[in-house]
N, C-alpha and C. Protein backbone atom coordinates (compact mmCIF):
# COMPACT_ATOMS: atom_id res chain seq x y z
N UNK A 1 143.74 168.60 -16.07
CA UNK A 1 142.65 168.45 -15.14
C UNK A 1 142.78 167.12 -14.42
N UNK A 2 142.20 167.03 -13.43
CA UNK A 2 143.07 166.03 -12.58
C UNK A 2 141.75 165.37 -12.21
N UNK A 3 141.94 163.97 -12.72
CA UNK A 3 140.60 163.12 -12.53
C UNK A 3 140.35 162.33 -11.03
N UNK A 4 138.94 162.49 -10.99
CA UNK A 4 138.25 162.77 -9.71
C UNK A 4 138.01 161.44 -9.35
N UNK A 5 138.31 160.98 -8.22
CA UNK A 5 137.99 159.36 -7.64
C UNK A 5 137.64 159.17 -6.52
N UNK A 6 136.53 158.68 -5.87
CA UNK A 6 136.06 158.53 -5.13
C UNK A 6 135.05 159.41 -4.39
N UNK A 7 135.03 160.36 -5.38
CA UNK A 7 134.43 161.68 -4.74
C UNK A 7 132.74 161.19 -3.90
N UNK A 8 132.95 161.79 -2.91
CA UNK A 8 131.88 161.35 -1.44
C UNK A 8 131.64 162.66 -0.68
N UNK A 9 130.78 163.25 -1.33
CA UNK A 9 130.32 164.69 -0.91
C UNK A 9 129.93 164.63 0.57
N UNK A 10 130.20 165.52 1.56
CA UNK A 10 129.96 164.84 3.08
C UNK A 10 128.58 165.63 3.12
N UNK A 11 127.89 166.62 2.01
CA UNK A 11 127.24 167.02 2.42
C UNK A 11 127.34 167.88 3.01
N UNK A 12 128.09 169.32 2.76
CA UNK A 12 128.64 170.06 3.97
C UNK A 12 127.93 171.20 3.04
N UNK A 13 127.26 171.98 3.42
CA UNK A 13 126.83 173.15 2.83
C UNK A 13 126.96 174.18 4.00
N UNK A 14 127.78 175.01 4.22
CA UNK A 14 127.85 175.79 5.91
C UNK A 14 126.92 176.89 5.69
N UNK A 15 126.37 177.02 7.14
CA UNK A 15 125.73 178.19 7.27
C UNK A 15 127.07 179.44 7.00
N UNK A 16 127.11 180.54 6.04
CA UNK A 16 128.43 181.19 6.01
C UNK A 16 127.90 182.74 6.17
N UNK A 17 126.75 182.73 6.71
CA UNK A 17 126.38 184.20 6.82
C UNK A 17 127.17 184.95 7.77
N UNK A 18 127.63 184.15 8.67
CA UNK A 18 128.61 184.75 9.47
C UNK A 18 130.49 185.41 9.39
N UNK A 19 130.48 184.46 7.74
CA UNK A 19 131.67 185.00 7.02
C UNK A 19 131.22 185.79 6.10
N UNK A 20 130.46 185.22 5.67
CA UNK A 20 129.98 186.61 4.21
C UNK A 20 128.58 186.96 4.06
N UNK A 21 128.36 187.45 4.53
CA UNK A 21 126.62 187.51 5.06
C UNK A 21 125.57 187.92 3.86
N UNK A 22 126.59 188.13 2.32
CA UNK A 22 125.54 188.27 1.51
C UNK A 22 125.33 186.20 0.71
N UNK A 23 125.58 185.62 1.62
CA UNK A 23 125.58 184.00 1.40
C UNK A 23 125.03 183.58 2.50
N UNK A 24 123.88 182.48 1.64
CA UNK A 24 123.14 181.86 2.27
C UNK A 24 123.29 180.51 1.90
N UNK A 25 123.50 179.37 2.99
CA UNK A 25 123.56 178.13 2.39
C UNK A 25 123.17 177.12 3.70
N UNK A 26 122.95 175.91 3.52
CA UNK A 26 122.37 175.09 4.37
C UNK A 26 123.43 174.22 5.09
N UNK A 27 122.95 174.13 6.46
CA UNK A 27 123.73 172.95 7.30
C UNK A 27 123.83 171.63 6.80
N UNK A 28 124.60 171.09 6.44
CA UNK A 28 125.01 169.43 6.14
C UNK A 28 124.62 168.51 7.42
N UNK A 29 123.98 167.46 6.65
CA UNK A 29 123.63 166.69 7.68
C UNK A 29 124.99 165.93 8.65
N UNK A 30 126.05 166.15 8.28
CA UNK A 30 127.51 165.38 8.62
C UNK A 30 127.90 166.25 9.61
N UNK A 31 127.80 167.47 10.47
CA UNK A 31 128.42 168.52 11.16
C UNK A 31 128.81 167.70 12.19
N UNK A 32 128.66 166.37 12.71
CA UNK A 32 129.28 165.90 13.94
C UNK A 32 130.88 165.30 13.12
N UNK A 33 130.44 164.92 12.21
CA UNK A 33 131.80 164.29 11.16
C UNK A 33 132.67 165.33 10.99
N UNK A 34 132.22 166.91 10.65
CA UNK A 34 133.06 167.56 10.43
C UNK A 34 133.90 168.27 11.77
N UNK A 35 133.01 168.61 12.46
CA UNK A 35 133.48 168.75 14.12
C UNK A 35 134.84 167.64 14.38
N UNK A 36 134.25 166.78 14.58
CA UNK A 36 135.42 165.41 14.79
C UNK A 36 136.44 165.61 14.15
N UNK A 37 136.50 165.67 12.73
CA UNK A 37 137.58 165.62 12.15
C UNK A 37 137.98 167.15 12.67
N UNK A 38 137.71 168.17 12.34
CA UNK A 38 138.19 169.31 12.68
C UNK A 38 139.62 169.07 14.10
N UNK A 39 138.59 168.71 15.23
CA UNK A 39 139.20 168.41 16.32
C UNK A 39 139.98 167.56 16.76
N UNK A 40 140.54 166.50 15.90
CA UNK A 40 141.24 165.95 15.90
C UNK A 40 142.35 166.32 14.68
N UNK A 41 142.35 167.23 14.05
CA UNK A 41 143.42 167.93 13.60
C UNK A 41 143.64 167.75 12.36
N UNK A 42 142.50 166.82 11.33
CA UNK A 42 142.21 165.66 10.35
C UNK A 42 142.23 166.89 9.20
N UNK A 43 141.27 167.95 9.33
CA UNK A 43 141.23 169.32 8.61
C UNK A 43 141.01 170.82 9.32
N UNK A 44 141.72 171.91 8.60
CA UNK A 44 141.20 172.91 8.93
C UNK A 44 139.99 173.57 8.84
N UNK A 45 139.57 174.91 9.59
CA UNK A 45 138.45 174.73 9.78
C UNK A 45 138.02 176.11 7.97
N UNK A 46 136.40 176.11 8.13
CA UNK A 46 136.35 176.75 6.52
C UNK A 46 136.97 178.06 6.63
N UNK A 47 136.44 178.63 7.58
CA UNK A 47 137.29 180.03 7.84
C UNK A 47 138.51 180.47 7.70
N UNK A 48 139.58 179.26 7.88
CA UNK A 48 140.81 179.68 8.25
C UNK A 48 141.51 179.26 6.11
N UNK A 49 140.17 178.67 5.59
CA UNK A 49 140.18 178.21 4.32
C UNK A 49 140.33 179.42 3.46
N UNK A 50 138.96 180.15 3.72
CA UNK A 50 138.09 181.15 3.06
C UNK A 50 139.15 182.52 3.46
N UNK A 51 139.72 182.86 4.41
CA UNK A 51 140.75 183.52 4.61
C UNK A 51 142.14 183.87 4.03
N UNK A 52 142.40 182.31 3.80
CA UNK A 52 143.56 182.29 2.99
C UNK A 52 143.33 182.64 1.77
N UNK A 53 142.40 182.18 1.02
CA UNK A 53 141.81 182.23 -0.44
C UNK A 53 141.63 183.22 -0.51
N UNK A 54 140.99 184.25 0.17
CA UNK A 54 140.95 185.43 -0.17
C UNK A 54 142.01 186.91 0.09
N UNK A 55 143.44 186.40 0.53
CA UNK A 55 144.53 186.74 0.43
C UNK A 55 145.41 186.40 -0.76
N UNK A 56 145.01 185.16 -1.48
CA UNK A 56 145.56 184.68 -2.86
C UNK A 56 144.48 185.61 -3.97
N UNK A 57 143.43 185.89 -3.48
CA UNK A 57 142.20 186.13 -4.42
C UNK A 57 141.44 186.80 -3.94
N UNK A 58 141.51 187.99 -3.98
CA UNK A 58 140.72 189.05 -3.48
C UNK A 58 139.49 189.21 -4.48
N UNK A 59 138.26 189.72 -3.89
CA UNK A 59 137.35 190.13 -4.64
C UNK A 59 136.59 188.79 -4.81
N UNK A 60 135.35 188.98 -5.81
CA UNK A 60 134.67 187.92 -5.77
C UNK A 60 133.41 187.83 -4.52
N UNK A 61 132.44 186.55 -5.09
CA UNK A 61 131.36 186.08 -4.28
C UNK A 61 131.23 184.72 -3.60
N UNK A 62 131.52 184.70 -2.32
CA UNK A 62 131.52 183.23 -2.48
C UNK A 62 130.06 182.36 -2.31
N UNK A 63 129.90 181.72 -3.56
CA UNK A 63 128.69 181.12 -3.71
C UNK A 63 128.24 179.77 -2.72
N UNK A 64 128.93 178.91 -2.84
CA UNK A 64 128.87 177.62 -2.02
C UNK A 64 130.40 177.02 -1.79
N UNK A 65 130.32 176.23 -0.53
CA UNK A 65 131.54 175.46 0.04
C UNK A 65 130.96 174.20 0.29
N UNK A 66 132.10 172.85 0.14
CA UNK A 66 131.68 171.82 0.26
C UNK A 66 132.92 171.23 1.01
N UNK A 67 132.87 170.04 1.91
CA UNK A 67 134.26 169.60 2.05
C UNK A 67 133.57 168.22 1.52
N UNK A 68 134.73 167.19 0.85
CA UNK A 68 134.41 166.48 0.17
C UNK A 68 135.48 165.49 0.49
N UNK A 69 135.66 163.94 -0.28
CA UNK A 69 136.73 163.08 0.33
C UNK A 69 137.00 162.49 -0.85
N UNK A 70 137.97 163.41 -2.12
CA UNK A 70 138.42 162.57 -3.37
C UNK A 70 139.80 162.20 -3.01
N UNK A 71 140.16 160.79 -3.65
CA UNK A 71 141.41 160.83 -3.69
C UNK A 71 142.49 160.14 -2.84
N UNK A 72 141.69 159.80 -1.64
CA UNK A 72 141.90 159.55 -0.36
C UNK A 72 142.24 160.44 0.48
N UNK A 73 142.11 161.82 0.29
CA UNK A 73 141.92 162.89 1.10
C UNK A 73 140.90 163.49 1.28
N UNK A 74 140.54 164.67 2.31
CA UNK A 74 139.31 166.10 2.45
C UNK A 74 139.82 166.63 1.15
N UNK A 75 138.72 167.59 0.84
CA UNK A 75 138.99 168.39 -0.16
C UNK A 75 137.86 169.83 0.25
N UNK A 76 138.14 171.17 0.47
CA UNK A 76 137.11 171.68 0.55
C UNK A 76 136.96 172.30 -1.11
N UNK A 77 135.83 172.08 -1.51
CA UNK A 77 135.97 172.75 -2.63
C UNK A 77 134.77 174.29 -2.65
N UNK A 78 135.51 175.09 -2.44
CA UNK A 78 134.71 176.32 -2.97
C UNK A 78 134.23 177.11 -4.35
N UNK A 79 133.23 177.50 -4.45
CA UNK A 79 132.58 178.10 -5.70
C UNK A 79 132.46 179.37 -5.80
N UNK A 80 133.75 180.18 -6.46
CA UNK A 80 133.46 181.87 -6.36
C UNK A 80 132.48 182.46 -7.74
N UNK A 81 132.19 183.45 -7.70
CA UNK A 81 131.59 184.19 -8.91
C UNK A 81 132.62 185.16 -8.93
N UNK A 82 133.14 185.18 -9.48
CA UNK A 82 134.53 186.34 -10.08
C UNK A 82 133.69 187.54 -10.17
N UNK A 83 134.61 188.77 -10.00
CA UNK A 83 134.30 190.36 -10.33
C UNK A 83 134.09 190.19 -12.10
N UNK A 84 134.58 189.52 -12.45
CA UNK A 84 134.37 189.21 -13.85
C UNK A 84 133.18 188.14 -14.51
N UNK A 85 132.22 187.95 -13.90
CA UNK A 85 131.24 187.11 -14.28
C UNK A 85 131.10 185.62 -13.42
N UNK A 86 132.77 185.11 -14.07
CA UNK A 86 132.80 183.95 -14.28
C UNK A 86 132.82 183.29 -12.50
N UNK A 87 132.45 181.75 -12.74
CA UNK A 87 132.10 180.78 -11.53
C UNK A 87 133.49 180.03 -12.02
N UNK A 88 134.52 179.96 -10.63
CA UNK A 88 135.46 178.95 -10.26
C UNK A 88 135.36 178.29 -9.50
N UNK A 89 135.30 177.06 -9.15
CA UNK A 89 135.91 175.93 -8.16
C UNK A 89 137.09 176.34 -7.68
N UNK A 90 137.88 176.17 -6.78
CA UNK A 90 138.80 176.09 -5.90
C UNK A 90 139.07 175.00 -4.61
N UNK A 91 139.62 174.22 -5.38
CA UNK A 91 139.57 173.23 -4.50
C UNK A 91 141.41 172.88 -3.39
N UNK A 92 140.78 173.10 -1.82
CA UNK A 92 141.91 173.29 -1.34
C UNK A 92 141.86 172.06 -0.33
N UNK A 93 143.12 171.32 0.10
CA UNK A 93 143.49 170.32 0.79
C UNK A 93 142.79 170.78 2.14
N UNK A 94 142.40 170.06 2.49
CA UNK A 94 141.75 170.27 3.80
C UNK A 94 142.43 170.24 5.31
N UNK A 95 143.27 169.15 5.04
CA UNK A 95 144.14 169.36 6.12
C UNK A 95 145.51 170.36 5.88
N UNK A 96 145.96 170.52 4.97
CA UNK A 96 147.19 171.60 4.71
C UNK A 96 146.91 172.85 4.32
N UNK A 97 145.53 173.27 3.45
CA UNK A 97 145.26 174.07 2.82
C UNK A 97 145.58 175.50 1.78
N UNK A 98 146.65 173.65 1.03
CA UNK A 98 147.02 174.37 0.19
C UNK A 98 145.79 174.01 -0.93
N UNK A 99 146.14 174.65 -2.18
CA UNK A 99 145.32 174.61 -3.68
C UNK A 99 145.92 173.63 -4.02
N UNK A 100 144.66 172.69 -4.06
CA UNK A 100 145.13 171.54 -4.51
C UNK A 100 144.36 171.07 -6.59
N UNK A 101 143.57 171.83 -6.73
CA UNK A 101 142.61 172.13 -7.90
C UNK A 101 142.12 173.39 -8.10
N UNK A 102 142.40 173.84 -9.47
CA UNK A 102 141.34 174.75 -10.30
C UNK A 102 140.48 174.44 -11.39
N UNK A 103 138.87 174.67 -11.27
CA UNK A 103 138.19 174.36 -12.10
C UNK A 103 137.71 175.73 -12.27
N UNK A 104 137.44 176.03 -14.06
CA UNK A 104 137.43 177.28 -14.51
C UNK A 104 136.03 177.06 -15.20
């Protein structure tokens, strides 16, 4: 398990009804921070996140998304509810988006 430093939640809770519409979650007060960075090429955007992940990992709920800054990088970390009960973290590089963490 790979210990966590600096972690600085930006506060990003996305509206995601428009990706998965049985999820409801709140706007982060940071959306000009995340815009910016987006557009300047800093990270990808959640969609193109939540897309990939669910080509590695089909099935599932996605509960909440966060992008976050451990490490000296973004981190988006997502929260699934498995077909099997269980709640994972998935935490993927923000600008490369690869898997950069699993929390089980």
């Amino acid at each position: 398990m790979a210990i966590l430093y600096a972690r600085r939640p930006l506060a990003l809770l996305l509206v995601l009804a428009a990706l998965l519409p049985e999820t409801s979650a709140l706007a982060g007060r940071d959306q000009d921070e995340i815009r910016r960075l987006h557009q300047a090429k800093q990270i990808l955007a959640l969609d193109t996140i939540i897309t990939n992940h669910r080509r590695q990992y089909p099935g599932g709920k996605l509960l909440e998304a966060e992008l976050e800054f451990e490490e000296g990088r973004y981190v988006y970390e997502i929260k699934i509810l498995g077909d099997d009960g269980a709640v994972r973290e998935f935490e993927y590089d923000a600008r490369s988006g690869e898997l950069w963490h699993l929390k089980h």
